[in-house]
C-alpha atoms as a PDB file:
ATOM      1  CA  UNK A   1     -99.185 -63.409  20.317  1.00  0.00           C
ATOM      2  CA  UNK A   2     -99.328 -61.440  16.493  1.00  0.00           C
ATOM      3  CA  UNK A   3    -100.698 -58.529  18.778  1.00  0.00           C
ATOM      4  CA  UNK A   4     -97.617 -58.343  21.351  1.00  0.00           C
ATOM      5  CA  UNK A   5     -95.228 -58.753  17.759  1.00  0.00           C
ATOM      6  CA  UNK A   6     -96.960 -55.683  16.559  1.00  0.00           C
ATOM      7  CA  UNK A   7     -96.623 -53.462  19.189  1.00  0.00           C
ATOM      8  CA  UNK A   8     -92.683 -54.547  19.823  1.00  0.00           C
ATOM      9  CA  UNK A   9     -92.090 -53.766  16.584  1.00  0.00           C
ATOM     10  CA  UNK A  10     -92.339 -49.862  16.123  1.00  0.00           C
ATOM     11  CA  UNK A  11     -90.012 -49.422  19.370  1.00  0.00           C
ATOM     12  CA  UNK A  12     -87.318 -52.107  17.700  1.00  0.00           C
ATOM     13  CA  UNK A  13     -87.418 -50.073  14.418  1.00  0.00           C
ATOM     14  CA  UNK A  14     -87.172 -46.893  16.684  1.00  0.00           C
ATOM     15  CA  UNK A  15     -84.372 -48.756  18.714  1.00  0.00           C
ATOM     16  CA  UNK A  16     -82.563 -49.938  15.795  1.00  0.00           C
ATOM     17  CA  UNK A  17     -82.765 -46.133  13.873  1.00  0.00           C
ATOM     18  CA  UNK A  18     -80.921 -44.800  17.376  1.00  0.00           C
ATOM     19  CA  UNK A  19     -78.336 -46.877  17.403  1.00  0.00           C
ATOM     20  CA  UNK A  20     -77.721 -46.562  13.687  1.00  0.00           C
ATOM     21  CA  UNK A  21     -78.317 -42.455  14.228  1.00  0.00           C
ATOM     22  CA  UNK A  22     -75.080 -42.837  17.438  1.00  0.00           C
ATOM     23  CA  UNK A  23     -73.232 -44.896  15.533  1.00  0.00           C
ATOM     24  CA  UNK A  24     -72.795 -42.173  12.642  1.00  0.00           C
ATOM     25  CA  UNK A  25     -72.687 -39.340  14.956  1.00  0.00           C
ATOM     26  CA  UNK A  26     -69.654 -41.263  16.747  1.00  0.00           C
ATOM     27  CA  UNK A  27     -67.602 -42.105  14.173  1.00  0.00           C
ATOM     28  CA  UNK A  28     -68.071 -38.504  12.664  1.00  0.00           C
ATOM     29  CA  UNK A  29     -66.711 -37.471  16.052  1.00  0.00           C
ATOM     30  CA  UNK A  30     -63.919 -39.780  16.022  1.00  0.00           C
ATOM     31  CA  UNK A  31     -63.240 -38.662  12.666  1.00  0.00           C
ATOM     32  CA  UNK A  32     -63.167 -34.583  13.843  1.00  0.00           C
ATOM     33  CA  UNK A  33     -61.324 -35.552  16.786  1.00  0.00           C
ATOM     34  CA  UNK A  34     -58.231 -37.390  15.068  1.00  0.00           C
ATOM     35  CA  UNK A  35     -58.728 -34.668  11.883  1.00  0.00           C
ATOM     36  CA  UNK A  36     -57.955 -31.645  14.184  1.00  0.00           C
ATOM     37  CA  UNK A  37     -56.852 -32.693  18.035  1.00  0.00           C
ATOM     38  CA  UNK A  38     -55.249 -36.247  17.167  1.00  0.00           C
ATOM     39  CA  UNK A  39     -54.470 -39.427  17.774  1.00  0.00           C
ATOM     40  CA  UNK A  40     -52.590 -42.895  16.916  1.00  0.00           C
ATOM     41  CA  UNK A  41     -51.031 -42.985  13.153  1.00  0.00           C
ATOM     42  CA  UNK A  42     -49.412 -46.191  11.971  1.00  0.00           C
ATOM     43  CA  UNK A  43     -45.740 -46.046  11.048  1.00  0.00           C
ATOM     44  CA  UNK A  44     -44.029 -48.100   8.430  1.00  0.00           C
ATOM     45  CA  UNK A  45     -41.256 -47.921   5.784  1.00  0.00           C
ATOM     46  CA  UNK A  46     -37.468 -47.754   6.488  1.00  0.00           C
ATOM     47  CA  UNK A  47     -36.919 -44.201   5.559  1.00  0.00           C
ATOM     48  CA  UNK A  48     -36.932 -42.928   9.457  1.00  0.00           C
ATOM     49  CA  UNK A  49     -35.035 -45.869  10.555  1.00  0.00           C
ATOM     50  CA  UNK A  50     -33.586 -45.662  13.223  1.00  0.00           C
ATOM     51  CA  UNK A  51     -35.786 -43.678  15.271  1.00  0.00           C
ATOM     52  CA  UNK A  52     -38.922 -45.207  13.672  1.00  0.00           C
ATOM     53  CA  UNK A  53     -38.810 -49.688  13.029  1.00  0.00           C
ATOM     54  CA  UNK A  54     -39.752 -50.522   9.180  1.00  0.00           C
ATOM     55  CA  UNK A  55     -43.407 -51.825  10.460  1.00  0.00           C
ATOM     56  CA  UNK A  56     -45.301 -52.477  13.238  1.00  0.00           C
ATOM     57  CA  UNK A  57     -45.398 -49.043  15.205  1.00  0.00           C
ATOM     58  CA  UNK A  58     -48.132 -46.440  16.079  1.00  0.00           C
ATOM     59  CA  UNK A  59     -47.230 -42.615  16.777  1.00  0.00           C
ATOM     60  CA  UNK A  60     -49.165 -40.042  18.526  1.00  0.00           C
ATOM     61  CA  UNK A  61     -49.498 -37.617  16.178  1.00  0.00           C
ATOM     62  CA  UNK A  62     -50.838 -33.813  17.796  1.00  0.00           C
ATOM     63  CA  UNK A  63     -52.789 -31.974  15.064  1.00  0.00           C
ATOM     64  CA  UNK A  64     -53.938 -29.059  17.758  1.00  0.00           C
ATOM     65  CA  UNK A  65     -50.753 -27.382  18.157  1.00  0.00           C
ATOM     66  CA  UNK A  66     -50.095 -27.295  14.677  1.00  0.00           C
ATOM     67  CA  UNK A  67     -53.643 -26.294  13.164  1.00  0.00           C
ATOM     68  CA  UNK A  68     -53.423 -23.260  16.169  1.00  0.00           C
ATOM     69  CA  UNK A  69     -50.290 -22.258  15.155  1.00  0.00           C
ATOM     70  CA  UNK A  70     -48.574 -23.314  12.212  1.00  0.00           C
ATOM     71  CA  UNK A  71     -45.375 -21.690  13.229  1.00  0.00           C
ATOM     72  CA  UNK A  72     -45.045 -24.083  16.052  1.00  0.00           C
ATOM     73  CA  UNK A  73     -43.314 -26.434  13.522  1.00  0.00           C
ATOM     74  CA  UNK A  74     -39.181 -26.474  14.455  1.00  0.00           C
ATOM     75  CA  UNK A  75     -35.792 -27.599  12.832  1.00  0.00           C
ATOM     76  CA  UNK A  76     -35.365 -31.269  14.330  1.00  0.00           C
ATOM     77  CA  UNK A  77     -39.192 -31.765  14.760  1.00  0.00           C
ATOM     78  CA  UNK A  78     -41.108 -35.318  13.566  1.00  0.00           C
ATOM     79  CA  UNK A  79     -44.191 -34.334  11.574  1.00  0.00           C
ATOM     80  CA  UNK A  80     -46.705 -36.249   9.757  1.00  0.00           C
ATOM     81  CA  UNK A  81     -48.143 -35.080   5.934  1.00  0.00           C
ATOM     82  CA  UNK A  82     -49.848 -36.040   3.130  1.00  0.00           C
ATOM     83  CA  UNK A  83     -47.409 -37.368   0.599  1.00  0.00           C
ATOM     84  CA  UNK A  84     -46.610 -35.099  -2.299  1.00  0.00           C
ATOM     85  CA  UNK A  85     -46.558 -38.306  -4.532  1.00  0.00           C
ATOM     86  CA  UNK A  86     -49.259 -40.200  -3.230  1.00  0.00           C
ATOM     87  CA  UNK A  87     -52.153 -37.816  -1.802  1.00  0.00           C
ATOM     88  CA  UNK A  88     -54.076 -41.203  -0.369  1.00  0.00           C
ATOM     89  CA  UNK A  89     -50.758 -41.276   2.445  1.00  0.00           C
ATOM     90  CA  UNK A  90     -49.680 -40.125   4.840  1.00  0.00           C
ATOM     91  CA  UNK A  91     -45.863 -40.347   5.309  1.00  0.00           C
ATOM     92  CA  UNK A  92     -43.382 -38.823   8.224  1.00  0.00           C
ATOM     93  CA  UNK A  93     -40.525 -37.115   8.246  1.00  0.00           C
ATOM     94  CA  UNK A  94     -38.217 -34.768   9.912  1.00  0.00           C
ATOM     95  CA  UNK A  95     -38.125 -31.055   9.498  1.00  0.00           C
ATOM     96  CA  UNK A  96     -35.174 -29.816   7.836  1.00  0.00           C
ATOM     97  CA  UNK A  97     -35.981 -26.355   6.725  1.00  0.00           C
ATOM     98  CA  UNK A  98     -37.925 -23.615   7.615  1.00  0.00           C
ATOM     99  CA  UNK A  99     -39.398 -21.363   5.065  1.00  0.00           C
ATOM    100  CA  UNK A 100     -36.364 -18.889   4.326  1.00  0.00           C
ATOM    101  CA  UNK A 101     -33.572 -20.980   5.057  1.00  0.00           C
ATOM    102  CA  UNK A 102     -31.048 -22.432   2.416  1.00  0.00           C
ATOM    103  CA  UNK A 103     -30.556 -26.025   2.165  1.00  0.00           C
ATOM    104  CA  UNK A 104     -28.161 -28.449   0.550  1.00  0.00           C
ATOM    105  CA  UNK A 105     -30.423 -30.407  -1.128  1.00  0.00           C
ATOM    106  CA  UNK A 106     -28.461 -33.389  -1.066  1.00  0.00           C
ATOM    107  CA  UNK A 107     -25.230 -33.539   1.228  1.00  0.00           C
ATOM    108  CA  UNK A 108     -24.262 -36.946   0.489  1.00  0.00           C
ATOM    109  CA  UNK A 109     -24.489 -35.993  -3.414  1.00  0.00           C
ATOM    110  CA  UNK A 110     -25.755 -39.472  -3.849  1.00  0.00           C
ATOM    111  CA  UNK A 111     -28.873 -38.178  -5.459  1.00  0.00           C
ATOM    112  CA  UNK A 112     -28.178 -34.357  -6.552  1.00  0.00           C
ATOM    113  CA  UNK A 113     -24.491 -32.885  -6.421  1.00  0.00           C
ATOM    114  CA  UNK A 114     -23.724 -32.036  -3.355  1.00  0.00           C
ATOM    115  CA  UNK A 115     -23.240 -27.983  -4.054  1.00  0.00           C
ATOM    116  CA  UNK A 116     -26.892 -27.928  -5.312  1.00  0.00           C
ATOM    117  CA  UNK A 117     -28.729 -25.466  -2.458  1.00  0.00           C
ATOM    118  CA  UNK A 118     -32.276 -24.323  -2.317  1.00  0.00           C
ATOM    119  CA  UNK A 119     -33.906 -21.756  -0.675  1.00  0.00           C
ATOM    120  CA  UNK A 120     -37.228 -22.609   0.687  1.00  0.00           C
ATOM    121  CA  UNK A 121     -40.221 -21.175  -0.364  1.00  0.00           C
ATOM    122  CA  UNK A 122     -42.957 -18.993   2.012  1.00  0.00           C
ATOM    123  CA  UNK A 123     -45.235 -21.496   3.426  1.00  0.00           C
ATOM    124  CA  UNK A 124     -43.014 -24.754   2.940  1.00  0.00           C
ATOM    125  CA  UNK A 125     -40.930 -27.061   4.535  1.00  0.00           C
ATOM    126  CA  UNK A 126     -37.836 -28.850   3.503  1.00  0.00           C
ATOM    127  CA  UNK A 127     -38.262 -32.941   4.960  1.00  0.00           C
ATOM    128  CA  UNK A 128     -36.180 -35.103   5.222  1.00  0.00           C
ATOM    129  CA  UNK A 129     -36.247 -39.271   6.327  1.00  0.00           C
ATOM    130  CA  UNK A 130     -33.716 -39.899   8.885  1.00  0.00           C
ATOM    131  CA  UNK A 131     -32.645 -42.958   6.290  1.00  0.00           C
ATOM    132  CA  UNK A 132     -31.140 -40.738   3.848  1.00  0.00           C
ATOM    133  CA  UNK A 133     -30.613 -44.170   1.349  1.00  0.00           C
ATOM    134  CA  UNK A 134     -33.985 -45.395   1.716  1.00  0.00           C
ATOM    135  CA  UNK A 135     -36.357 -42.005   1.740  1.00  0.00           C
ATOM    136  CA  UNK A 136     -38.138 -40.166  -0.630  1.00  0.00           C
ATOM    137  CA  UNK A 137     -38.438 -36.966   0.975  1.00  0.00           C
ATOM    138  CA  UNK A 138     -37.699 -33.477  -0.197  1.00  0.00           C
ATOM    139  CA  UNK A 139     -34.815 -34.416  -2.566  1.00  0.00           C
ATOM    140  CA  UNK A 140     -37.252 -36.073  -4.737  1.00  0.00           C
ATOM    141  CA  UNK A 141     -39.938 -33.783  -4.960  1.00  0.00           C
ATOM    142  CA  UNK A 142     -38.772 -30.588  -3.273  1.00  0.00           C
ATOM    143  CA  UNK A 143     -39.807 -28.533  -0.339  1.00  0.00           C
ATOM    144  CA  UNK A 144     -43.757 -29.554   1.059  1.00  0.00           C
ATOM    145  CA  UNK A 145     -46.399 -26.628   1.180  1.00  0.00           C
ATOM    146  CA  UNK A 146     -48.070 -25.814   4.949  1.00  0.00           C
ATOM    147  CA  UNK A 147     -50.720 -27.337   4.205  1.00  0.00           C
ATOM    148  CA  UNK A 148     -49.917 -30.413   3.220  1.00  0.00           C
ATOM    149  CA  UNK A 149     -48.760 -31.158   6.723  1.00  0.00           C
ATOM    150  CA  UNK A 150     -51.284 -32.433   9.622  1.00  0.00           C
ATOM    151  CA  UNK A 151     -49.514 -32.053  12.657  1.00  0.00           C
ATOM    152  CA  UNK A 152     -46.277 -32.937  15.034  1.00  0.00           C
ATOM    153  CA  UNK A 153     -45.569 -36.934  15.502  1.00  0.00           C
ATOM    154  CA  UNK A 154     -45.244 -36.073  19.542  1.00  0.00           C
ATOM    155  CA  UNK A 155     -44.753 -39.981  20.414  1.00  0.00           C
ATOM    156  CA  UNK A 156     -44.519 -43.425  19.807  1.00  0.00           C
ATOM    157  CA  UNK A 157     -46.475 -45.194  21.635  1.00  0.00           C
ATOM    158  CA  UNK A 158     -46.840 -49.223  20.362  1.00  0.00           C
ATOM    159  CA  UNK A 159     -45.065 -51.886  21.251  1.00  0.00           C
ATOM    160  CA  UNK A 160     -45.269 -50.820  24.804  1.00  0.00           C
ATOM    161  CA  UNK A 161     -41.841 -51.593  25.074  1.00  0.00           C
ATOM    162  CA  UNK A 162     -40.349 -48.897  22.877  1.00  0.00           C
ATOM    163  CA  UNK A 163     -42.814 -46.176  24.049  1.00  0.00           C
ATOM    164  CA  UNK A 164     -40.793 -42.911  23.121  1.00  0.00           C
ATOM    165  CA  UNK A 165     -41.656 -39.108  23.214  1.00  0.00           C
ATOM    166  CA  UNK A 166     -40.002 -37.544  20.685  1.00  0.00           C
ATOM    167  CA  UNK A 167     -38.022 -34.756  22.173  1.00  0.00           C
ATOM    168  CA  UNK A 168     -36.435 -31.906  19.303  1.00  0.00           C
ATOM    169  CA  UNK A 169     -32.633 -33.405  19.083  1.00  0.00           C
ATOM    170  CA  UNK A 170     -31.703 -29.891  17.073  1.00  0.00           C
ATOM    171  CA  UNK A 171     -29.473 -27.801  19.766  1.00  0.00           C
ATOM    172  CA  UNK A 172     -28.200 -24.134  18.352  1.00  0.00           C
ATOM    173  CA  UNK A 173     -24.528 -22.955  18.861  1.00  0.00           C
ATOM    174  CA  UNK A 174     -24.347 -19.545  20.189  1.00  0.00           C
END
């Protein structure tokens, strides 16, 4: 019996090092995988309201497109970013300016007077919550560098019910 414990226990050790060793390797793929391709992103807060609930939702957020070609991004489009005042979140909001463009930094002059306009900067975007009253977006802390942004929010995808892709609403006049 202690000889038949012996041997089994080398190929458990072995057994239990593999699993360990694809355990690690998987979640470093997951990791990659939702870093640069993608994947669900929890949504909550009511400054997108009323395209996004306060709690309880997950997007489909597409880092690809973005990380291929950062000039993807659009006027209109839902994009996901690490917060300017909090670098441990990541927050959502809608594209309001492209780098270039002049912006009214606050057209309800609720929070800045209303004739204040900036002009974005190279590399930066100018975001804004679709909750004007309730967001803290770029009229707090100004237009958000490239590179703070991860990707398009392309969908929402939970509760089942409310499954959404998120199609540009921004339409230009000739």
């Amino acid at each position: 019996m202690r000889r038949l414990l012996r041997k089994d226990w080398p190929s458990l050790g072995r057994k239990f090092g593999y699993g360990i060793l694809l355990g690690i390797n998987c979640g470093c793929m997951l990791h990659l995988f939702q870093r640069y391709i993608g994947g669900p992103k929890p949504a909550y807060g009511p400054s997108m309201l009323p395209t996004l609930a306060v709690q309880g939702e997950l997007l489909l957020e597409n880092n690809l497109s973005y990380w291929l070609n950062p000039k993807s991004i659009a006027r209109g489009d839902l994009v996901s970013f690490v917060s300017p005042i909090n670098p441990q979140r990541l927050a959502c909001k809608r594209v309001i300016g492209l780098p270039g463009d002049v912006v009214c930094v606050d057209p309800t002059g609720e929070k800045a007077p209303s004739t204040e306009h900036v002009i974005v900067p190279k590399g930066h975007y100018w975001l804004s919550g679709d909750n004007a009253a309730a967001s803290r977006d770029s009229r707090w802390y100004g237009p958000v560098s490239g590179r703070l942004i991860r990707g398009k929010v392309v969908a929402k995808i939970w509760p089942p019910r409310s499954w959404t892709v998120f199609r540009n609403p921004v339409s230009y006049i000739d």
